[in-house]
Protein backbone atom coordinates (compact mmCIF):
# COMPACT_ATOMS: atom_id res chain seq x y z
CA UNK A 1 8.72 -20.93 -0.34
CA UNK A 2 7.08 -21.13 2.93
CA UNK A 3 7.03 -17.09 3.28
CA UNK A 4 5.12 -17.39 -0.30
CA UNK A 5 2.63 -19.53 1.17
CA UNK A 6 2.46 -17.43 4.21
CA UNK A 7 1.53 -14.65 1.80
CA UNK A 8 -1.35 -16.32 0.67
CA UNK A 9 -2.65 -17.18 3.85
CA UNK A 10 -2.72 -13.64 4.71
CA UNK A 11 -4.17 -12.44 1.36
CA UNK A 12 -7.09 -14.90 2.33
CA UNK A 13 -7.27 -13.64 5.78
CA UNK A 14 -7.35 -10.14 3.93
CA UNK A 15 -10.16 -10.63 1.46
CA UNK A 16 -12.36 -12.70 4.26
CA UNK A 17 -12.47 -9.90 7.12
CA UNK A 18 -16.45 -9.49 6.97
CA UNK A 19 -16.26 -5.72 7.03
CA UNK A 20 -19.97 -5.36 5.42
CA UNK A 21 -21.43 -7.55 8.00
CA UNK A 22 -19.49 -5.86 10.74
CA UNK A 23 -20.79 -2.66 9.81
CA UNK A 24 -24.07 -3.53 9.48
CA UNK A 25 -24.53 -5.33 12.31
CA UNK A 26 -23.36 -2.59 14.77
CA UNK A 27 -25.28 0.22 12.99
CA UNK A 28 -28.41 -1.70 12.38
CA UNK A 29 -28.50 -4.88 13.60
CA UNK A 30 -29.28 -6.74 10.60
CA UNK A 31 -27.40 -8.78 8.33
CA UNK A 32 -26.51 -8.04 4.56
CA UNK A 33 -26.77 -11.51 3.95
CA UNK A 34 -29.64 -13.09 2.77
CA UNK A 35 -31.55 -16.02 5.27
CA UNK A 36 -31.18 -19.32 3.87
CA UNK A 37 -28.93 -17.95 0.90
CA UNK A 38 -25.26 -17.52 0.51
CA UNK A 39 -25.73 -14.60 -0.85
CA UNK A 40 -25.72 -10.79 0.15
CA UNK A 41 -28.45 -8.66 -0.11
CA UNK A 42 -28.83 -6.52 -3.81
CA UNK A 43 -26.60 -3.15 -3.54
CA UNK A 44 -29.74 -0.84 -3.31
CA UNK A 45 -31.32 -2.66 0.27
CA UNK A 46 -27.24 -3.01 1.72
CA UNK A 47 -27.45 1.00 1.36
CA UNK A 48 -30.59 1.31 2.59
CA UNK A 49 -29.59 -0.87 5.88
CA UNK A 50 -26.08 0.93 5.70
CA UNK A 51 -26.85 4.50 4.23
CA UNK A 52 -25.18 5.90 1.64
CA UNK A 53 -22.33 7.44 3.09
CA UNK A 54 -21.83 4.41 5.64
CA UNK A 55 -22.21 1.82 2.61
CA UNK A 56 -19.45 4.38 0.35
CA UNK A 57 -17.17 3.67 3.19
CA UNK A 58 -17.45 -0.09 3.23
CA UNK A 59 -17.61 -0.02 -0.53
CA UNK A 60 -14.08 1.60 0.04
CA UNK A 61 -13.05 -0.70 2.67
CA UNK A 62 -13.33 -3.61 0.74
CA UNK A 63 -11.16 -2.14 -2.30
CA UNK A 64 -8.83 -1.54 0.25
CA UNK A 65 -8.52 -5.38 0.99
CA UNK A 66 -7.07 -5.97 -2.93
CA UNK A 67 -4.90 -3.10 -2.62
CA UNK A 68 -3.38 -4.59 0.79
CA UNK A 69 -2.98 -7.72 -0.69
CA UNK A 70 -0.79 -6.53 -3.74
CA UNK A 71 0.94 -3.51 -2.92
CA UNK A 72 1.84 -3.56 0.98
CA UNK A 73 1.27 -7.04 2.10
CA UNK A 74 3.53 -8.62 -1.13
CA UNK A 75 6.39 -5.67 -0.31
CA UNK A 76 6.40 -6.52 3.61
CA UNK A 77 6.64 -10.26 3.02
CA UNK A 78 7.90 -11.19 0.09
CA UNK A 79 9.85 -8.04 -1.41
CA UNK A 80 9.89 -5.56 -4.50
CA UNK A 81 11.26 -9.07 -6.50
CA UNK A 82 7.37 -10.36 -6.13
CA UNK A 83 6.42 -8.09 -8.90
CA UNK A 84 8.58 -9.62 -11.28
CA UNK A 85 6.86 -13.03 -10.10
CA UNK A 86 3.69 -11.99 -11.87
CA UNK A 87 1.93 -15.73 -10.90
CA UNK A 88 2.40 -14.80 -6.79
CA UNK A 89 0.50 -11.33 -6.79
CA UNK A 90 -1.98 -13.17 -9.32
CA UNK A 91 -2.66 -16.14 -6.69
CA UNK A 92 -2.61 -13.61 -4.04
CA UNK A 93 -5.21 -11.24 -5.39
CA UNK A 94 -7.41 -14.42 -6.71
CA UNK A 95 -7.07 -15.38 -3.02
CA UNK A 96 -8.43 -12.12 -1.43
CA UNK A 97 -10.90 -11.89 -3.90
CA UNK A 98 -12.37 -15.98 -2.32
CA UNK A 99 -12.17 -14.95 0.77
CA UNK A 100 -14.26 -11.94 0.19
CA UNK A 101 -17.01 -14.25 -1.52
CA UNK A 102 -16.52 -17.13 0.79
CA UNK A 103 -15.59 -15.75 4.10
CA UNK A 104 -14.98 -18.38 7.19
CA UNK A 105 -15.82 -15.65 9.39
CA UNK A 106 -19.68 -15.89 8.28
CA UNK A 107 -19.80 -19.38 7.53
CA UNK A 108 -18.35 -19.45 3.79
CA UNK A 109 -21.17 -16.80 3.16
CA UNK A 110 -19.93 -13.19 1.89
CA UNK A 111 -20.19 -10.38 -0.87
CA UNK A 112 -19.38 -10.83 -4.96
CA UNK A 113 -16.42 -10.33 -4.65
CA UNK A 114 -16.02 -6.60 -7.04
CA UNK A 115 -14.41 -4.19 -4.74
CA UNK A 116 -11.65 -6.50 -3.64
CA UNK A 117 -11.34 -6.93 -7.54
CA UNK A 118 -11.55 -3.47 -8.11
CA UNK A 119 -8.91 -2.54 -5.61
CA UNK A 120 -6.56 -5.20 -7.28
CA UNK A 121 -6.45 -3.99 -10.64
CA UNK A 122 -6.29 -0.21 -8.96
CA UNK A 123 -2.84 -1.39 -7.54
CA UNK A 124 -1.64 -3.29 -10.75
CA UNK A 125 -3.00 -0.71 -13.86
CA UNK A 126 -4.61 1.89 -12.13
CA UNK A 127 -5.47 4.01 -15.47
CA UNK A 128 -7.66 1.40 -16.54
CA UNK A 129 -9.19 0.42 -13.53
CA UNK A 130 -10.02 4.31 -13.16
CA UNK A 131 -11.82 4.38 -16.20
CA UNK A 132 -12.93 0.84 -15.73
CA UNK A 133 -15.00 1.99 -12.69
CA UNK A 134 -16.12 5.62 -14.39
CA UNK A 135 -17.97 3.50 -17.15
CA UNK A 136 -19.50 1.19 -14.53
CA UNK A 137 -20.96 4.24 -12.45
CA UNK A 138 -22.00 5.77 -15.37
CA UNK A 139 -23.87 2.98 -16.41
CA UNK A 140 -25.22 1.76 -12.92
CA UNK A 141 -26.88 5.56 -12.68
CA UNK A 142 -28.03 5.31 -16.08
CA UNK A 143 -29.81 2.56 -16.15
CA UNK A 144 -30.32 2.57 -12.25
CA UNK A 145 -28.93 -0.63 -11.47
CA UNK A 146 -25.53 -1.65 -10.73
CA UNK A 147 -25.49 -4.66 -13.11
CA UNK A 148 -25.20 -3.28 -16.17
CA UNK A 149 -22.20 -1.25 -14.75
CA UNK A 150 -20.33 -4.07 -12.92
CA UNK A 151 -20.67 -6.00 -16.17
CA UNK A 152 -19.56 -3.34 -18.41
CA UNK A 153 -16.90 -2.39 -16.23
CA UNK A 154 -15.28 -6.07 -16.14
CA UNK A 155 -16.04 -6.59 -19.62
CA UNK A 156 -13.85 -2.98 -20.05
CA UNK A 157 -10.75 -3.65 -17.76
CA UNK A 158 -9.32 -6.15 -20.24
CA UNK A 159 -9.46 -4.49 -23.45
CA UNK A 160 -8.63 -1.05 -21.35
CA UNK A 161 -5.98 -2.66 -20.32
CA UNK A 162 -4.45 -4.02 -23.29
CA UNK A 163 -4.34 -1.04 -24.51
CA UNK A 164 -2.93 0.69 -21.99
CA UNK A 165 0.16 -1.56 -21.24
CA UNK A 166 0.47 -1.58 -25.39
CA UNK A 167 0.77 1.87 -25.40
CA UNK A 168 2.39 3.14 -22.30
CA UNK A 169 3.77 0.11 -19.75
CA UNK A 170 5.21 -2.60 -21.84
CA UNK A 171 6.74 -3.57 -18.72
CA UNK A 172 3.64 -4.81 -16.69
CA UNK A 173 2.67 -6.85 -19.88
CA UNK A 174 2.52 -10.15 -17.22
CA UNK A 175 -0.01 -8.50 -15.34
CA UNK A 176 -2.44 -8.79 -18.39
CA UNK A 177 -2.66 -12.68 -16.96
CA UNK A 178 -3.87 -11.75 -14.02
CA UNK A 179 -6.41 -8.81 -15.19
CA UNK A 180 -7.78 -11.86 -18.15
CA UNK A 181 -8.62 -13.82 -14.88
CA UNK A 182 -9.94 -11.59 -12.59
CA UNK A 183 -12.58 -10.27 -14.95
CA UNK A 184 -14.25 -13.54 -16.44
């Protein structure tokens, strides 16, 4: 039990390493997050203070932190049994994706929280997730902002999802739990 809740302790630790910020501050010196808010700054002024290939990066980074948490972080410490415990990756990935949002490292300040997500259901049902994110850049170019597509896209994952495990991985049925949660 105790290397279970060591686990989530790292997951947290994961999801709340202020990459954004860090990147920001050393290129630019400003912050991404907005003075008096919680908040971070929209997507089009953090690539503007990051540049576009700078702010891809990040954008990649921070995927990377839900993938760590599922894939390498629940093998190394828990063992290739942890995927049969659907409810430990689920509390694992919920946990990276709050300490993206609410980060200790810039005072319980940070980002939305979609990468991390993203990078989480890349690891569990990446086919999805693939086209998930397709339809969301699709839609953020078409109608040249990115809320349309992050919306979309979360409102996709689930029913692409469903389908996909009905069709071709009955066996990862329990992660349909944790991809209904992540996307509301």
């Amino acid at each position: 039990m105790t290397i279970i809740l060591q686990y989530f302790v790292a997951c947290f630790l994961i999801g709340s390493l202020p990459l954004g910020e860090i990147v920001a501050r050393l290129k630019s010196g400003k912050s991404l997050i907005v003075p008096g808010s919680r908040d971070t700054r929209p997507p089009g002024e953090v690539f503007e203070i990051l540049g576009i290939s700078t702010g891809i990066i990040v954008c990649i980074l921070d995927a990377l932190k839900g993938f760590l948490a599922v894939y390498p972080v629940t093998i190394k410490l828990i063992g290739p049994e942890a995927y049969s415990q659907w409810w430990v990756v689920g509390i694992g990935s919920v946990l990276t994706v709050i300490g993206h949002c609410n980060s200790p490292f810039l005072g319980f300040k940070g980002g939305r929280g979609l990468a991390p997500t993203f990078g989480v259901m890349v690891t569990l049902l990446y086919v999805p997730a693939l086209l998930s994110l397709f339809l969301g850049l699709f839609l953020a170019f078409w109608g040249l902002s990115s809320k349309p597509g992050a919306l979309s896209a979360a409102g996709a994952m689930p029913l692409l999802s469903i389908a996909w495990v009905f069709l071709y991985r009955p066996q990862d049925l329990d992660y349909l739990y944790i991809v209904a949660f992540m996307s509301t």
